[in-house]
Protein backbone atom coordinates (compact mmCIF):
# COMPACT_ATOMS: atom_id res chain seq x y z
CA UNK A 1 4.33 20.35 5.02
CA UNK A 2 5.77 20.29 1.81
CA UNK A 3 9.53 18.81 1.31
CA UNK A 4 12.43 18.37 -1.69
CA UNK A 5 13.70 15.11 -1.76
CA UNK A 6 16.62 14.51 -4.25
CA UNK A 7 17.81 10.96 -3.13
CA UNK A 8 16.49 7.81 -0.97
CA UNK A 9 19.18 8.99 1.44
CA UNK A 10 17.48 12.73 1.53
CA UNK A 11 13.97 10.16 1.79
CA UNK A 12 15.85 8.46 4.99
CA UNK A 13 16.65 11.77 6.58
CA UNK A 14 13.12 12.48 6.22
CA UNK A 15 11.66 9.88 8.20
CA UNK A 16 14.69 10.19 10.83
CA UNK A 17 13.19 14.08 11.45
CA UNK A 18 9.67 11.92 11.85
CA UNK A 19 11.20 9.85 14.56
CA UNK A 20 12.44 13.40 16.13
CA UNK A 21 8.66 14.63 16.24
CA UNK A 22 7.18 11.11 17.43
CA UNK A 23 5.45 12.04 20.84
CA UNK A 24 5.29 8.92 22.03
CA UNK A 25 1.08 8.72 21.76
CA UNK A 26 -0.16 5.99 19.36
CA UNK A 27 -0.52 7.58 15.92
CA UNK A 28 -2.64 6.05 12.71
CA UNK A 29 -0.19 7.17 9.70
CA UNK A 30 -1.03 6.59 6.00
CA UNK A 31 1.15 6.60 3.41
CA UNK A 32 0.63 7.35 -0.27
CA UNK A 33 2.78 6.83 -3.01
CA UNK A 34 3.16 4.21 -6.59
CA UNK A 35 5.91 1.44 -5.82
CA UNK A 36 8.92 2.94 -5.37
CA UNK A 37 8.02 6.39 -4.11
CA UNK A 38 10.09 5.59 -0.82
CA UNK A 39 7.23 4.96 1.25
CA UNK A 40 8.99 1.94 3.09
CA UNK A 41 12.05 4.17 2.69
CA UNK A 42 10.90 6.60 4.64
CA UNK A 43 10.01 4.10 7.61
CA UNK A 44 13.35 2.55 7.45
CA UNK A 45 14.65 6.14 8.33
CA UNK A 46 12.22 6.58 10.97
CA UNK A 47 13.07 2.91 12.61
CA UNK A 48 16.85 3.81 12.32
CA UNK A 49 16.83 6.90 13.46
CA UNK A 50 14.64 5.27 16.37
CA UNK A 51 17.53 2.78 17.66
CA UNK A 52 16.54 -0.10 15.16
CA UNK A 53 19.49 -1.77 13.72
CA UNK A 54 18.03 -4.72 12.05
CA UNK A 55 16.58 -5.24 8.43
CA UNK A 56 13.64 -2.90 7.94
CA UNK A 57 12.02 -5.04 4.93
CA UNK A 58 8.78 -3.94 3.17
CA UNK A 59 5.89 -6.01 4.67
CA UNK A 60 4.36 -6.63 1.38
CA UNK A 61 4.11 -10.15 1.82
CA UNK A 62 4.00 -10.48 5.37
CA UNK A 63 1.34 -7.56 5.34
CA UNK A 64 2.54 -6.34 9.29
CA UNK A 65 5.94 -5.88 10.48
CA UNK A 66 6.14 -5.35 14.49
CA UNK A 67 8.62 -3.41 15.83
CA UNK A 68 9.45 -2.86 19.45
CA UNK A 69 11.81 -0.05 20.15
CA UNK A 70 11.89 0.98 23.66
CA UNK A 71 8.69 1.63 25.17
CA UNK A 72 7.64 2.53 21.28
CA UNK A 73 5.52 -0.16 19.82
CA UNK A 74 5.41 0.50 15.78
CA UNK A 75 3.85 -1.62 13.16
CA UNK A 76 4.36 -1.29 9.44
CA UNK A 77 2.01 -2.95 7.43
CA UNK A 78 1.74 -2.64 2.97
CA UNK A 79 -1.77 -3.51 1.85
CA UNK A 80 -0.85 -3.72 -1.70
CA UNK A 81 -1.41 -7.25 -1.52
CA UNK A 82 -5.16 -7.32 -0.10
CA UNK A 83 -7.69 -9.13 -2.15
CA UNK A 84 -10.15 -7.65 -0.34
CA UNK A 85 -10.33 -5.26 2.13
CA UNK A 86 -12.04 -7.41 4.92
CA UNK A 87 -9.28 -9.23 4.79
CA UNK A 88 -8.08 -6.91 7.50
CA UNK A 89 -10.96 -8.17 9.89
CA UNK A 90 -9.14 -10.84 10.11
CA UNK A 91 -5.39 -9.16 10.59
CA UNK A 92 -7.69 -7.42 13.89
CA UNK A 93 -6.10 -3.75 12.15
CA UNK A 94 -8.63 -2.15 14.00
CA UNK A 95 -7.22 -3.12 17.45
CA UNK A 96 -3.43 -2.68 16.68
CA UNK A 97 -2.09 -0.66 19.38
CA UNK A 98 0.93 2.00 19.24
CA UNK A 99 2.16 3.87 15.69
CA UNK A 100 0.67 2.02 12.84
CA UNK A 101 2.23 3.24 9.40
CA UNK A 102 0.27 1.82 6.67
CA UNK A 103 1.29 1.41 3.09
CA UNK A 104 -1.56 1.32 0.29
CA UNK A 105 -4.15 2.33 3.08
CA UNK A 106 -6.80 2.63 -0.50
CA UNK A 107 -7.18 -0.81 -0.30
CA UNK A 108 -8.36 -0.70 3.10
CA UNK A 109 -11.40 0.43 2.48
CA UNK A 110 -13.81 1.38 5.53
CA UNK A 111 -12.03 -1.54 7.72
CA UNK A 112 -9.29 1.19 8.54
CA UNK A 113 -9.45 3.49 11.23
CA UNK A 114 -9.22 7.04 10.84
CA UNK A 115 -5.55 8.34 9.72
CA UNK A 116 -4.19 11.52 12.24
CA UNK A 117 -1.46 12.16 9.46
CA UNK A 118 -1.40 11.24 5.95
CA UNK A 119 1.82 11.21 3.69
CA UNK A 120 1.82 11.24 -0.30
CA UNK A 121 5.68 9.94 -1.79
CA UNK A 122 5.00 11.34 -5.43
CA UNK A 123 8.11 11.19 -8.15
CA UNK A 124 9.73 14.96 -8.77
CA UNK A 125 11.82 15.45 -10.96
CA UNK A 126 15.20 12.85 -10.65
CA UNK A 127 13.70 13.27 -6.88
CA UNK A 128 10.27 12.76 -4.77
CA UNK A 129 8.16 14.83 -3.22
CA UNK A 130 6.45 14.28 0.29
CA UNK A 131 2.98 16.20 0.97
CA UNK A 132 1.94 15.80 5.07
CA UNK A 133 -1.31 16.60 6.29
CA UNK A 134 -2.42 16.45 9.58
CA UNK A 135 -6.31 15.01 9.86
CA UNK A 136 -6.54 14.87 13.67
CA UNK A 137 -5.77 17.41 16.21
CA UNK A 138 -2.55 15.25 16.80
CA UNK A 139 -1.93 14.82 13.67
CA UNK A 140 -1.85 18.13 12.61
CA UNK A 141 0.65 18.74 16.16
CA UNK A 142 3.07 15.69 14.76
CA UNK A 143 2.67 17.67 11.71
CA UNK A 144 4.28 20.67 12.94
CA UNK A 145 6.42 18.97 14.84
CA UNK A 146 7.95 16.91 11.57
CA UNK A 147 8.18 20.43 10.09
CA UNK A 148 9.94 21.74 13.08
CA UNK A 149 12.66 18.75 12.95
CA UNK A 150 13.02 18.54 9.14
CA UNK A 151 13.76 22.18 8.71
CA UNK A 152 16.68 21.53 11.69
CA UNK A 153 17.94 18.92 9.35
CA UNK A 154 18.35 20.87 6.79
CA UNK A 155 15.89 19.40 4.28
């Protein structure tokens, strides 16, 4: 899947037609993208479109941010901060259950698991770009299933 974005609002409305296609299986998301491609923009319109009304701050600093929405269990976290990628031995990233969206996953190196959908943010114009790309079997359905949802919104 290949979208337009013009705006961080059009970016939003992008991750609320993700939250449309979330199945409610655990998923291992990356996302791509230099500092301010809209990668944490794009969660915050997934976790709003989701039911979350609170902050939705980039965990650059914090390196996870939990959220519990429902019976959906989500965690954000932004390696762009990691020294060294066993540092995430130590954050136990391997054993994080429910949708894990990671930020920077590079810098992960092999302490990662396996991503079932990765998503690029690149600049386009006065706009951005997102590229998915299903790697799993789900991933490729959540995919579709994004597609599916962002065409019905209109982007």
């Amino acid at each position: 899947m290949r979208l337009s974005l013009k705006d961080a609002a059009a970016t939003e409305a992008a991750g609320a037609a993700f939250a449309k296609a979330l199945n409610g299986r655990d998923h291992i998301i990356f996302l791509h993208g230099d500092l301010g491609a809209g990668k944490t923009t794009l969660v915050r319109g997934l976790l709003r479109a989701l039911g979350h009304a609170g902050r939705v701050p980039s965990p650059t600093y914090t390196l996870v941010e939990p959220y519990e929405i429902g019976p959906l269990s989500l965690k954000h976290l932004d390696l762009y901060r990691i020294a060294d990628p066993e540092e995430l031995e130590y954050l136990g990233v391997r054993e994080l259950a429910g949708t894990v969206l990671i930020e920077w996953p590079e810098r992960g190196g092999h302490f990662l698991p396996e991503p079932d959908l990765e998503c690029r943010l690149t600049q386009a114009g006065t706009g951005r770009a997102l590229e998915v790309e299903g790697r799993t079997e789900a991933g490729r359905a959540l995919a579709q299933a994004w597609e599916a949802a962002a065409h019905k919104a209109g982007l």
